[in-house]
Protein backbone atom coordinates (compact mmCIF):
# COMPACT_ATOMS: atom_id res chain seq x y z
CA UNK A 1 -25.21 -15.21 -33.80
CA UNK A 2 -23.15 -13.21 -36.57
CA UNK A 3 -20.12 -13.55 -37.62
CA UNK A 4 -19.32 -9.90 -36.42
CA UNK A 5 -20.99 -10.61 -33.16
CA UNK A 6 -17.99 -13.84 -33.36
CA UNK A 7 -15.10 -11.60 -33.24
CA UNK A 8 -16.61 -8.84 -30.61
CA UNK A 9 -17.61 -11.96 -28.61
CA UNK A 10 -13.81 -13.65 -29.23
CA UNK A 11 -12.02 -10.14 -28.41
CA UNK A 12 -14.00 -9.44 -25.38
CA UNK A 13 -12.86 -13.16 -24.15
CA UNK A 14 -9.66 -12.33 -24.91
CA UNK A 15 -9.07 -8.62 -23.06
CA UNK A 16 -11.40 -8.32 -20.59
CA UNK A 17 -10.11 -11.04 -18.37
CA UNK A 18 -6.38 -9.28 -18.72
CA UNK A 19 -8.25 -5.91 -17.81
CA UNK A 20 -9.85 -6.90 -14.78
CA UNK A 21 -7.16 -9.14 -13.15
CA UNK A 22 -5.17 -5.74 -13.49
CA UNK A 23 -8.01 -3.88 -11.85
CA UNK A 24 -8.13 -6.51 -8.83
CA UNK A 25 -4.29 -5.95 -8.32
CA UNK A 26 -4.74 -2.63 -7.55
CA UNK A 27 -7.87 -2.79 -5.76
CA UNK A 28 -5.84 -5.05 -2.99
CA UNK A 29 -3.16 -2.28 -3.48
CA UNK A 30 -5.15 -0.20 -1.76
CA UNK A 31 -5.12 -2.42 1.23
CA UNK A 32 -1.55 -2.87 1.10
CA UNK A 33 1.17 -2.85 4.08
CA UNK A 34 3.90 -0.17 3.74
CA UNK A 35 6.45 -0.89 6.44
CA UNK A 36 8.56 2.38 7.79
CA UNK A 37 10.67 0.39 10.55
CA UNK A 38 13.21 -2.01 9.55
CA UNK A 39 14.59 -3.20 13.07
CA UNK A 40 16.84 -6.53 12.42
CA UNK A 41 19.08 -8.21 14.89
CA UNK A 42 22.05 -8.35 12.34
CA UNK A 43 23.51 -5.91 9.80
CA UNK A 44 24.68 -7.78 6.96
CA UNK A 45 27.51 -7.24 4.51
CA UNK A 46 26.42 -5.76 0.71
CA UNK A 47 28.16 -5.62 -2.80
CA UNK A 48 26.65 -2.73 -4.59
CA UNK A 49 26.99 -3.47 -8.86
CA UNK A 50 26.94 -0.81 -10.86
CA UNK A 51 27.03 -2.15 -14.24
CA UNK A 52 28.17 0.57 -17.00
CA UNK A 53 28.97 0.89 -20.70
CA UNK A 54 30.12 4.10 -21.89
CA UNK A 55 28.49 6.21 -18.50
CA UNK A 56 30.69 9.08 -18.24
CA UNK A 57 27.71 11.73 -18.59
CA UNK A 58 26.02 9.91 -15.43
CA UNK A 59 27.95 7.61 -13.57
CA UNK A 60 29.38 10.36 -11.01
CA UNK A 61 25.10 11.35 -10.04
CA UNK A 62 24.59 7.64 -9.19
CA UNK A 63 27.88 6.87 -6.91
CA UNK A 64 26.99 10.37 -4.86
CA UNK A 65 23.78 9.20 -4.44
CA UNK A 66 24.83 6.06 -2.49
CA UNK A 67 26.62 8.84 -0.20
CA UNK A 68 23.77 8.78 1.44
CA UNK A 69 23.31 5.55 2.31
CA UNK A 70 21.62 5.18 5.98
CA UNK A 71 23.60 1.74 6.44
CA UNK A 72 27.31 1.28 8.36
CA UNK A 73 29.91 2.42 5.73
CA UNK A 74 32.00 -0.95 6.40
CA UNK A 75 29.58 -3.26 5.57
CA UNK A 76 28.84 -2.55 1.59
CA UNK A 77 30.98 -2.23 -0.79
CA UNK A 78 30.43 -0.29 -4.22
CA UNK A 79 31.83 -1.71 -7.91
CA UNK A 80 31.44 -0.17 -11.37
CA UNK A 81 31.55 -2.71 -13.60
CA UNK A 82 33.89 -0.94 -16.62
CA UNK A 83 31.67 -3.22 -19.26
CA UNK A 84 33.50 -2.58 -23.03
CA UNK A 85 33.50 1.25 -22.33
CA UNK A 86 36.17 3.15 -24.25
CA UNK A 87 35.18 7.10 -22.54
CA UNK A 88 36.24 7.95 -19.12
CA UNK A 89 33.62 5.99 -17.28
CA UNK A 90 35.99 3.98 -15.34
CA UNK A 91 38.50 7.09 -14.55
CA UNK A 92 35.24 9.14 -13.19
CA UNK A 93 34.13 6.31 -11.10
CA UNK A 94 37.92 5.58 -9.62
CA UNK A 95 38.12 9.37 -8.97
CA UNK A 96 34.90 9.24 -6.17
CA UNK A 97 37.05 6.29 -4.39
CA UNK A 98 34.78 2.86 -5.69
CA UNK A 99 36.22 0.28 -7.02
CA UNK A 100 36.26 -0.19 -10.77
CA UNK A 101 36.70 -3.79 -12.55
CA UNK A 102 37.28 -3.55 -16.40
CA UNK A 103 36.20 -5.40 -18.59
CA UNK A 104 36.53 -6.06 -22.26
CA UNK A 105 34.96 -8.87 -24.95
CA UNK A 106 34.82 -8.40 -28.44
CA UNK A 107 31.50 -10.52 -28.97
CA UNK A 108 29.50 -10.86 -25.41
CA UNK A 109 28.44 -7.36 -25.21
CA UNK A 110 25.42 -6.80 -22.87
CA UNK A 111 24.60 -6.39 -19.03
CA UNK A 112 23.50 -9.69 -18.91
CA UNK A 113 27.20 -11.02 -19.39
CA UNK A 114 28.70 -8.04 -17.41
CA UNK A 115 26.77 -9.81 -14.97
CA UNK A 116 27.88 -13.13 -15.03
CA UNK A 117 31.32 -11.92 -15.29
CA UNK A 118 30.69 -9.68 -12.25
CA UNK A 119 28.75 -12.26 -10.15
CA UNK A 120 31.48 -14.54 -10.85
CA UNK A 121 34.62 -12.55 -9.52
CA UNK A 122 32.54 -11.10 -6.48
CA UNK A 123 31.55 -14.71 -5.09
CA UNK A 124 35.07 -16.21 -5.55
CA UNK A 125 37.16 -13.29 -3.72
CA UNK A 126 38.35 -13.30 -0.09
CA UNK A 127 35.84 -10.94 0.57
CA UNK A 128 32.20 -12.58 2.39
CA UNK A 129 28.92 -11.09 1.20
CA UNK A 130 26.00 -11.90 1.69
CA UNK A 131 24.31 -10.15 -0.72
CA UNK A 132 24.82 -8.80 -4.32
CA UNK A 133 22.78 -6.28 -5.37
CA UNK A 134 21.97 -4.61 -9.06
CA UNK A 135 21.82 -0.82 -9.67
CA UNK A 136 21.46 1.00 -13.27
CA UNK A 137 24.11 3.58 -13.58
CA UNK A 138 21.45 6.33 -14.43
CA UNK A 139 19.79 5.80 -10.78
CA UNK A 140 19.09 7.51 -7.80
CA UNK A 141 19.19 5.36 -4.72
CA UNK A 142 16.97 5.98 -1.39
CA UNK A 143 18.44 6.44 1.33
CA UNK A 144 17.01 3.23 3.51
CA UNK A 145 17.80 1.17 0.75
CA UNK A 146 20.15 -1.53 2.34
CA UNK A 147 18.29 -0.76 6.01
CA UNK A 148 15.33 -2.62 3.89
CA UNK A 149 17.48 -5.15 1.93
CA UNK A 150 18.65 -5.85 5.17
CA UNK A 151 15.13 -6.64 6.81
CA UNK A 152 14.07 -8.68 4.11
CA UNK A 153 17.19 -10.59 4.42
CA UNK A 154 16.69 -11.26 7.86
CA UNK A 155 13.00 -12.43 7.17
CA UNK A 156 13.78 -14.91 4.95
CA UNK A 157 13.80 -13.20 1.62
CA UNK A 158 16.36 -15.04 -1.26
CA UNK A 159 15.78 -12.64 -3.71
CA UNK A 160 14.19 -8.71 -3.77
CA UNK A 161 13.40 -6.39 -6.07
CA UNK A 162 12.98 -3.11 -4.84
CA UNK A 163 10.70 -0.04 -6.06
CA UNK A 164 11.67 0.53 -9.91
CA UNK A 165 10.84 4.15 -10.58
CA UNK A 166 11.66 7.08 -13.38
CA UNK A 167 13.26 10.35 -12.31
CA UNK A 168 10.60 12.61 -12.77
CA UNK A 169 11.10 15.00 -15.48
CA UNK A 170 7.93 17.37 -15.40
CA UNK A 171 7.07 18.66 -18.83
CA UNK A 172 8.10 15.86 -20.78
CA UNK A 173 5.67 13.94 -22.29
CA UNK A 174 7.76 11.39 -23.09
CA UNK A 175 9.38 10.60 -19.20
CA UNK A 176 5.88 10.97 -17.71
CA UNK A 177 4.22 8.48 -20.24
CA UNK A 178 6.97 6.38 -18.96
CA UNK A 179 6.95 7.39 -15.36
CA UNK A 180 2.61 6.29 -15.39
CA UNK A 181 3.41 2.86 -16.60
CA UNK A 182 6.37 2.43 -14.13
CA UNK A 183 4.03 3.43 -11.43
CA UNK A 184 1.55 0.89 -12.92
CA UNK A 185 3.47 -2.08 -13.57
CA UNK A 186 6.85 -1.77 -10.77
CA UNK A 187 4.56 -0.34 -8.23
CA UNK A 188 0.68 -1.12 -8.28
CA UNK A 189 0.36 -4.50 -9.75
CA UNK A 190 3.51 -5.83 -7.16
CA UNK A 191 1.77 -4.45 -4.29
CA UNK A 192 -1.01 -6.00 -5.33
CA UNK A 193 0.76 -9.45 -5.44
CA UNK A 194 2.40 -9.13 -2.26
CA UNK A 195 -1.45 -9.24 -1.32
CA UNK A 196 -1.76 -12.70 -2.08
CA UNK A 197 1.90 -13.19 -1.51
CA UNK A 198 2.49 -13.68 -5.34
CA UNK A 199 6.25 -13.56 -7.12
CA UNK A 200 7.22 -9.98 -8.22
CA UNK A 201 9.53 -10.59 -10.89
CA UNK A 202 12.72 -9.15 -11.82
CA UNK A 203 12.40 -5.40 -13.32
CA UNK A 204 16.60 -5.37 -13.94
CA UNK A 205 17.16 -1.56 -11.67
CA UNK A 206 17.59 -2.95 -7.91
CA UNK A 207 17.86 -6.33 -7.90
CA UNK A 208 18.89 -7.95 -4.63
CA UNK A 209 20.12 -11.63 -4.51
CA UNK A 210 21.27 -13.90 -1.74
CA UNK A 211 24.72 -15.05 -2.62
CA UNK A 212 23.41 -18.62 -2.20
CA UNK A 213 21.07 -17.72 -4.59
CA UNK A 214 23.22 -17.12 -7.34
CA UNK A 215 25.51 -19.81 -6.19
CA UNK A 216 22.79 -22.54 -6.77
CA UNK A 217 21.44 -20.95 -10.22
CA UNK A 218 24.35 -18.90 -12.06
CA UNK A 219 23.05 -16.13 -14.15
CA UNK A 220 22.27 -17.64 -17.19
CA UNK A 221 20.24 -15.01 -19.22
CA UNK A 222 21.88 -13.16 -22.21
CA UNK A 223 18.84 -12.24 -24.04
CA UNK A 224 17.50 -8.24 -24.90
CA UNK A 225 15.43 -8.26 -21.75
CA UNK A 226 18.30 -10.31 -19.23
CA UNK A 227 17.14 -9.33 -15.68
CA UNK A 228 13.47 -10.28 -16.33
CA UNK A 229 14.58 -13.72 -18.42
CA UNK A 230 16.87 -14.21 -15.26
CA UNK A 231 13.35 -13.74 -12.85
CA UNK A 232 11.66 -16.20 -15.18
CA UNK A 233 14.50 -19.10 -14.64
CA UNK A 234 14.62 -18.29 -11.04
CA UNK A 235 10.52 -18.71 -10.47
CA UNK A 236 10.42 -21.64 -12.09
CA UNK A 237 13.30 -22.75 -9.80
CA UNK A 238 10.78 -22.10 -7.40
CA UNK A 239 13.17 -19.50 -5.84
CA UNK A 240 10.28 -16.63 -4.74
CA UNK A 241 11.21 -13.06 -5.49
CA UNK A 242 9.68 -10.70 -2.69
CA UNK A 243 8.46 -6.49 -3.76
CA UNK A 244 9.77 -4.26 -1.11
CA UNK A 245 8.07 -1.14 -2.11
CA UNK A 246 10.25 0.94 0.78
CA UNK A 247 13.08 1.36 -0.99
CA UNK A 248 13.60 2.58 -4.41
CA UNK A 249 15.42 3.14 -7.10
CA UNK A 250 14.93 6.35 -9.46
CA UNK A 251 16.17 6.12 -13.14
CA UNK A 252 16.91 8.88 -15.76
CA UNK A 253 14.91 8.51 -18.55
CA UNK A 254 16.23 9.95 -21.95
CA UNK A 255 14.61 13.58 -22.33
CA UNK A 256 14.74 13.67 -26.07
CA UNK A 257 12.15 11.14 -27.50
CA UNK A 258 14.68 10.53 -30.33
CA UNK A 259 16.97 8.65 -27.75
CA UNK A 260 14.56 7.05 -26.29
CA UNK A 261 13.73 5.31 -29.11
CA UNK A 262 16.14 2.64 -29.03
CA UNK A 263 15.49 1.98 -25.57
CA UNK A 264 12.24 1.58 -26.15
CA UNK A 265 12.71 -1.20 -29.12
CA UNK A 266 14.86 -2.91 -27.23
CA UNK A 267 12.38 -3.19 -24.46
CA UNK A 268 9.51 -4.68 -26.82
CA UNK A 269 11.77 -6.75 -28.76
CA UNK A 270 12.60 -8.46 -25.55
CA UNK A 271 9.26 -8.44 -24.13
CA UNK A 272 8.65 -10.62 -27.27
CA UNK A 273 11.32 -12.82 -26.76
CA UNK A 274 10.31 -13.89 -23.24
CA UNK A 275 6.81 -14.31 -24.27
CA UNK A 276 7.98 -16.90 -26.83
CA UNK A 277 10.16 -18.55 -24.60
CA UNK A 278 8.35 -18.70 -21.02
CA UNK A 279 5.30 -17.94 -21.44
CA UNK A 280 4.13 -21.59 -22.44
CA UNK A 281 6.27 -23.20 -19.41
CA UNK A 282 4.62 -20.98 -16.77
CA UNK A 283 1.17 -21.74 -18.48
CA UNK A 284 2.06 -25.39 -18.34
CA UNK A 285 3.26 -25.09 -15.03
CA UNK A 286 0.29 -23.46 -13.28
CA UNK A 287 -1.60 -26.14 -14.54
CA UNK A 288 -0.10 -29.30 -14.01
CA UNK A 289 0.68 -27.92 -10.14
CA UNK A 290 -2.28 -26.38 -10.19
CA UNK A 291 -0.82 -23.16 -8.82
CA UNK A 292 -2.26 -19.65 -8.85
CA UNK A 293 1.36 -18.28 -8.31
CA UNK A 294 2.31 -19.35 -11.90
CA UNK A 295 -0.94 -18.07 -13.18
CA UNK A 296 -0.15 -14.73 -12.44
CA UNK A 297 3.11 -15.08 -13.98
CA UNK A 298 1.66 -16.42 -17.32
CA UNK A 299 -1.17 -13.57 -16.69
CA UNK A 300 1.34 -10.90 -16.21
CA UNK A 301 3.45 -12.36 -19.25
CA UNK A 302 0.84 -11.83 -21.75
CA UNK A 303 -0.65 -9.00 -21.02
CA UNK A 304 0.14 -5.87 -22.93
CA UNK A 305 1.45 -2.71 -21.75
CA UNK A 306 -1.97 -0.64 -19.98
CA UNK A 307 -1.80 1.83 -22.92
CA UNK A 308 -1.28 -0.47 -25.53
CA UNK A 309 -4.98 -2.07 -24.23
CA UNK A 310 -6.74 1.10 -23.79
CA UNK A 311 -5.88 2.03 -27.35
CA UNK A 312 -7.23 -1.38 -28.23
CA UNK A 313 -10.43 -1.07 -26.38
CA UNK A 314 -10.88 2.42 -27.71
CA UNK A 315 -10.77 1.26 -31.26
CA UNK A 316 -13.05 -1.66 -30.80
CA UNK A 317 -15.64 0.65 -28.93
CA UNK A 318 -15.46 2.54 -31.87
CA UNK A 319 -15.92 0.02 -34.07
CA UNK A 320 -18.77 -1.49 -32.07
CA UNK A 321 -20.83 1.73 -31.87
CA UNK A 322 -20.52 2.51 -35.95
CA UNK A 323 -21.84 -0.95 -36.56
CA UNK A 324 -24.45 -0.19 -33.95
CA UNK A 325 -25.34 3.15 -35.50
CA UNK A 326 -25.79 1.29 -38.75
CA UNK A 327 -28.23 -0.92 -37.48
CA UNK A 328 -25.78 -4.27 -38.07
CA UNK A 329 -25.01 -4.57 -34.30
CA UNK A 330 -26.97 -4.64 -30.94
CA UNK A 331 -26.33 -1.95 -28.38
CA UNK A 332 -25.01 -4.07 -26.10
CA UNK A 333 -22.09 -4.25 -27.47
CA UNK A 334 -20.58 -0.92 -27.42
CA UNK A 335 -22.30 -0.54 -23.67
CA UNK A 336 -20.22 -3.21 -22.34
CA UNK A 337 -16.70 -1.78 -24.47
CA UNK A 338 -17.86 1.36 -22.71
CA UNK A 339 -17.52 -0.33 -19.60
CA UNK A 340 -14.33 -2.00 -20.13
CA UNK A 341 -13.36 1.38 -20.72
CA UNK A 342 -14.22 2.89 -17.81
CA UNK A 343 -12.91 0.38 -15.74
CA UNK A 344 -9.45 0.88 -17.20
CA UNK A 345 -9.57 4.55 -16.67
CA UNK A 346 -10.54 3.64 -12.88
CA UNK A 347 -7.70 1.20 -12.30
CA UNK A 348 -5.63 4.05 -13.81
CA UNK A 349 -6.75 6.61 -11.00
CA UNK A 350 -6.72 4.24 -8.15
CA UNK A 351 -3.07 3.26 -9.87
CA UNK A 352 -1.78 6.69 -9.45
CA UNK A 353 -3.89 7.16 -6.08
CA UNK A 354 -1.89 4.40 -4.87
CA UNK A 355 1.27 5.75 -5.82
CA UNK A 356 0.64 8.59 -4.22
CA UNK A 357 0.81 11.33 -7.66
CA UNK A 358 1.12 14.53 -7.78
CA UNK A 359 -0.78 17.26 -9.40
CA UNK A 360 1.68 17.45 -12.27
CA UNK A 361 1.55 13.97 -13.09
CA UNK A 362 -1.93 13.79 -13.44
CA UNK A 363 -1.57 16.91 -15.66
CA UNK A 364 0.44 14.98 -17.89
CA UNK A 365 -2.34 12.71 -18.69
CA UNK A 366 -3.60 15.39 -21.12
CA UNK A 367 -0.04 14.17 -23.38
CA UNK A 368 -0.77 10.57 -23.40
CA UNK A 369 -2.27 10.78 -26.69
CA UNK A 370 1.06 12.53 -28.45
CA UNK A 371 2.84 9.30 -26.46
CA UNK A 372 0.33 6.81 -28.19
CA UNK A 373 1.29 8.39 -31.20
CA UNK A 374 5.29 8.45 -30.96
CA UNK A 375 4.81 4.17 -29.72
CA UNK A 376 2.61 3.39 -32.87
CA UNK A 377 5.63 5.47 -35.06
CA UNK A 378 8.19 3.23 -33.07
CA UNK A 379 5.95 0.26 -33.51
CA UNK A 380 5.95 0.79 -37.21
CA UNK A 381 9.96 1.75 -37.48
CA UNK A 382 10.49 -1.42 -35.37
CA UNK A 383 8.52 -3.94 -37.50
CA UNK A 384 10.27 -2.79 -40.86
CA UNK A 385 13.45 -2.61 -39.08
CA UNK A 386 12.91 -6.80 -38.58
CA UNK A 387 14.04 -8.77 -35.38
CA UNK A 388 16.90 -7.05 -33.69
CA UNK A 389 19.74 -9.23 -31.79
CA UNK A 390 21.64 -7.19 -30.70
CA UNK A 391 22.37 -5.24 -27.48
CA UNK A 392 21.74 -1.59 -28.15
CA UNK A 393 23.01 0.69 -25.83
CA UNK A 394 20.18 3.88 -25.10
CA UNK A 395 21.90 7.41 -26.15
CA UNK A 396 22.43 9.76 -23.07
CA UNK A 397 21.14 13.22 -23.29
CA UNK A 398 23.46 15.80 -23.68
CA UNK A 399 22.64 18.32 -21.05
């Protein structure tokens, strides 16, 4: 065996299995239950968080979209969490009757710690909840939304996340790039779990705890990537996170790619960070309990956003069938790349088959090559840039 045939060999170890575990997920997808009656014995009492720095050009979309709310009026209640904002956020959001709590910290800037803060003020107050729930303020809410929380409640759920989805914005190559790999990751691989009854994990836009919950495990996650940090402390907690993929939430992506940028660098810098940090305790954990549940965890840690591996695969086919063509390589090689490639282009269809996707969106996978492009730019820009720290808040459009 060469030394070239080595690293084909040694890559093909290391991507295929990622691959193909993805491919399974959405093969069970296909076979998963979506419920459409949520009958429960109780209705139970909601706090609706709206975290929100500096959301004046949004805010006022998200609280009207809670309007319509199929759930008794008297039994959530909505708060804006005010977090360092010096525009009229707080004004806007007092003005559609919620209530607004302010607050201000020179140093602990971040939704993680308008979290804590939040979490903290909510559970010691006269008022009884029984559970808190998350919402971005760029979201659109569904209108079953706490009719579901509710019936997950009621069957035992501690903690939910909920459908995590992107406001379609047809055109755009940009939002749709980003609307595909929402579909993939927050809709088709969780479905998938809920299979096999696997943890979801915490996406950060509608998050649904069980006071108790946070009670027993304060939020302690500050990092660039909180709400999934805070699904990685609660897992290995062994408190079980639950997908209801009835109700949804909808967020606004930025339009103009330029905005979306630091968004987007915040999001990989993070993803690093819990690599780093968890990645090695779920690995350690799945094997000395012996448990497929933390498997998938470590599986789903590691493996690379689905575009970032096709372009991977696509270069090493490449690469396989010019050292074929020069005679140093055996066919084989680029036939089974060729493969690999064709089963991530199937688990892409049966992805968006799954999600149920429309014509346009399917359309847009003719601009996934400019979005490859902009994410190795932003790649590039973020490596020279060095390690960022730092909270960055993502620019709002200005339409």
């Amino acid at each position: 065996m060469t030394f070239l045939e080595i690293i084909f060999i040694t890559l093909l170890i290391v991507i295929a299995p990622l691959l193909l575990y993805q491919f399974l997920l959405s093969l069970l997808a296909l076979n998963a239950k979506i419920l459409t009656t949520f009958g429960t014995e109780k209705n139970r009492r909601f706090a609706i968080i709206i975290p929100a720095h500096n959301e004046e050009k949004i805010i006022s979309k998200t609280i009207y979209s809670l309007s319509a709310l199929i759930y008794p009026k008297k039994l959530y209640d909505v708060f804006v969490i005010a977090d360092n904002c010096n525009d009229n956020t707080a004004d806007i959001a007092r003005s559609l009757g919620v209530t607004v709590l302010e607050r201000f910290h020179r140093t602990r800037k971040g939704k993680g710690y308008a979290l804590r803060w939040a979490f903290n003020r909510l559970l010691n107050t006269d008022e009884t909840y029984d559970a808190l729930l998350v919402v971005d303020a760029d979201s659109l809410i569904s209108g079953n939304y706490l009719e579901v929380m509710n019936y997950y409640l009621e069957k035992g759920s501690d903690v939910i996340q909920s459908n995590d989805q992107v406001l379609p914005e047809p055109g755009n190559w940009s939002v749709e790039a980003t609307q595909i790999g929402f579909l993939l990751y927050n809709y088709v691989k969780p479905l998938g779990r809920k299979v096999l009854n696997f943890n979801m994990g915490l996406r950060g836009n509608g998050m649904c705890f069980r006071t108790e919950v946070l009670k027993k495990i304060p939020w302690k996650a500050w990092s660039l990537t909180e709400d999934v940090e805070y699904g990685m402390i609660l897992m290995l907690n062994g408190i079980k996170i639950d997908f209801a993929p009835e109700a949804s939430v909808l967020a606004q992506m930025p339009i103009e790619a330029s905005n979306a940028e630091s968004q987007r660098a915040r999001w990989e810098m993070g993803r690093y960070q819990i690599i780093k940090n968890y990645a090695p305790k779920f690995l350690m954990e799945s094997l000395k309990k012996r448990s497929a549940t933390y498997l998938d965890v470590f599986l789903d840690l590691i493996t690379p956003p689905f575009v970032n591996v096709m372009l991977v695969i696509s270069l090493i086919l490449t690469a396989a069938v010019t050292f074929w063509a020069v005679g140093v390589l055996s066919i084989l090689y680029p036939i089974i790349w060729a493969l690999l490639l064709a089963v991530g282009l199937l688990y892409l269809f049966i992805g968006l088959y799954v999600a149920g996707a429309n014509k346009e969106l399917y359309k847009s996978l003719l601009r996934i090559p400019s979005y490859i492009f902009w994410k190795v730019k932003l790649y590039g820009k973020t490596i020279k840039k060095g390690k960022e720290v730092h909270w960055v808040k993502t620019e709002r459009d200005n339409q």
